[in-house]
Protein backbone atom coordinates (compact mmCIF):
# COMPACT_ATOMS: atom_id res chain seq x y z
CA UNK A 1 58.02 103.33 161.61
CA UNK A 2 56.67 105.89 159.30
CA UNK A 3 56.94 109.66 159.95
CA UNK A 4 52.98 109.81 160.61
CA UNK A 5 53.53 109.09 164.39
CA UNK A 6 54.14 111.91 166.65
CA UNK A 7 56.64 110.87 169.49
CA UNK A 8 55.47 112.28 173.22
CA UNK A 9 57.77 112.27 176.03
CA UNK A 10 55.42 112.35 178.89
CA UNK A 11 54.65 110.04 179.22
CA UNK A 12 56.30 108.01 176.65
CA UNK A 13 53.80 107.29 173.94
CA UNK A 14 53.48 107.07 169.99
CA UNK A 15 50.06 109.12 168.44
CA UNK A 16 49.03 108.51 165.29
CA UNK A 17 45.89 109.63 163.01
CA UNK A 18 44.96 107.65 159.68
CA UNK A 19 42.06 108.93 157.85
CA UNK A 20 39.52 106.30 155.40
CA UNK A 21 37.89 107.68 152.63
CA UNK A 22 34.87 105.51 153.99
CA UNK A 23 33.38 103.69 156.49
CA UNK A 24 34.05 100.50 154.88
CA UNK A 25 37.63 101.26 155.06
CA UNK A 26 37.85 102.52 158.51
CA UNK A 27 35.91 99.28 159.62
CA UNK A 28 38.57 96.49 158.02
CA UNK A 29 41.32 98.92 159.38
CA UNK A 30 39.73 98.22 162.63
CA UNK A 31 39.41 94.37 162.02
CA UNK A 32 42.91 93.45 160.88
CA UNK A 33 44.22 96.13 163.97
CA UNK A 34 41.90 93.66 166.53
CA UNK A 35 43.91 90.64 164.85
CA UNK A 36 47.32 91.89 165.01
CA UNK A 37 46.50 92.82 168.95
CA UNK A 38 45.71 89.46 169.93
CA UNK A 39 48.18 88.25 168.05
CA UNK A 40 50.63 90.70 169.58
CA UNK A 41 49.02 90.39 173.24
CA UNK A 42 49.34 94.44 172.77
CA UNK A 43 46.32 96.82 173.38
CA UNK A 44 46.82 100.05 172.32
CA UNK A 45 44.13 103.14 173.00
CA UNK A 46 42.23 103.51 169.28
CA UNK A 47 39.04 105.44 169.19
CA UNK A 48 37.10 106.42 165.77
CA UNK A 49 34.94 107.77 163.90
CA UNK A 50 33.40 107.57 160.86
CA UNK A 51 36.43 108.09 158.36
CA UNK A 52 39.62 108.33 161.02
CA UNK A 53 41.12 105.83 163.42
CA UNK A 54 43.19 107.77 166.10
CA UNK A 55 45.98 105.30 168.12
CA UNK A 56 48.03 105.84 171.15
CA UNK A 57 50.60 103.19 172.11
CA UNK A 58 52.08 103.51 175.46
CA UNK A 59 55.67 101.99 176.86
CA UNK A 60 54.75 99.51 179.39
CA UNK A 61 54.17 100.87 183.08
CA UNK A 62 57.97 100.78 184.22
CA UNK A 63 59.65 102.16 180.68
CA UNK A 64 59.71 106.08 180.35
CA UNK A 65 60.62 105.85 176.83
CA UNK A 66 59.34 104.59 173.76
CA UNK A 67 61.69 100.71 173.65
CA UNK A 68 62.30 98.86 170.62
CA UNK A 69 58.88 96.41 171.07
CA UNK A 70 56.58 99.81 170.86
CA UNK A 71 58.51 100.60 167.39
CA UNK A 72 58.07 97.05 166.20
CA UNK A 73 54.16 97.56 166.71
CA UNK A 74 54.15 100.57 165.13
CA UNK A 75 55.80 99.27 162.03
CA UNK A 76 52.93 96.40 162.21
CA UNK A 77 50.21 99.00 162.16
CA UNK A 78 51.17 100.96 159.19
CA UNK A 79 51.64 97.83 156.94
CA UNK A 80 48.18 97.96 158.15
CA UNK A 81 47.25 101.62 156.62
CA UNK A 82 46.18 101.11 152.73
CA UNK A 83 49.41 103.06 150.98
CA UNK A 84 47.12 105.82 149.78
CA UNK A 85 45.84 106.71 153.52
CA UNK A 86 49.32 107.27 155.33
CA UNK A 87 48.29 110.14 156.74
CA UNK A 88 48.92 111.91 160.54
């Protein structure tokens, strides 16, 4: 998991911000994230907007900290993150 996740206690959770020069790039971010949650069967909270994708990942309902399968996921989303845009 790279540093660019902020880890938040309560509730458990993993934040992250990744910012696109353009919205080209913020839109395939979004398409290979859809993929890799169905593949996953994991849903995490992402809103956007034009240049930034902001994502939450909770621990499942009865976990109170972030578990090994939440750090997995993350690791999937930043191979996700062109190397030039691994930013909070």
């Amino acid at each position: 998991m790279s540093s660019n996740w902020f880890v938040r206690k309560k509730p458990a959770r993993l934040e992250r911000r990744v910012e696109f020069s353009d919205y080209e790039q913020t839109r395939e971010f979004l398409e290979k994230a859809a993929d890799l949650s169905e593949s996953e069967d994991y849903y995490p909270d992402m809103s956007f907007g034009r240049t930034h994708v902001s994502i939450t990942l909770h621990s499942k309902e009865d976990e109170n900290e972030i578990g090994e399968d939440m750090l997995r996921y993350a690791n999937l989303m930043d191979e996700l993150v062109p190397a030039a845009r691994m930013t909070h």
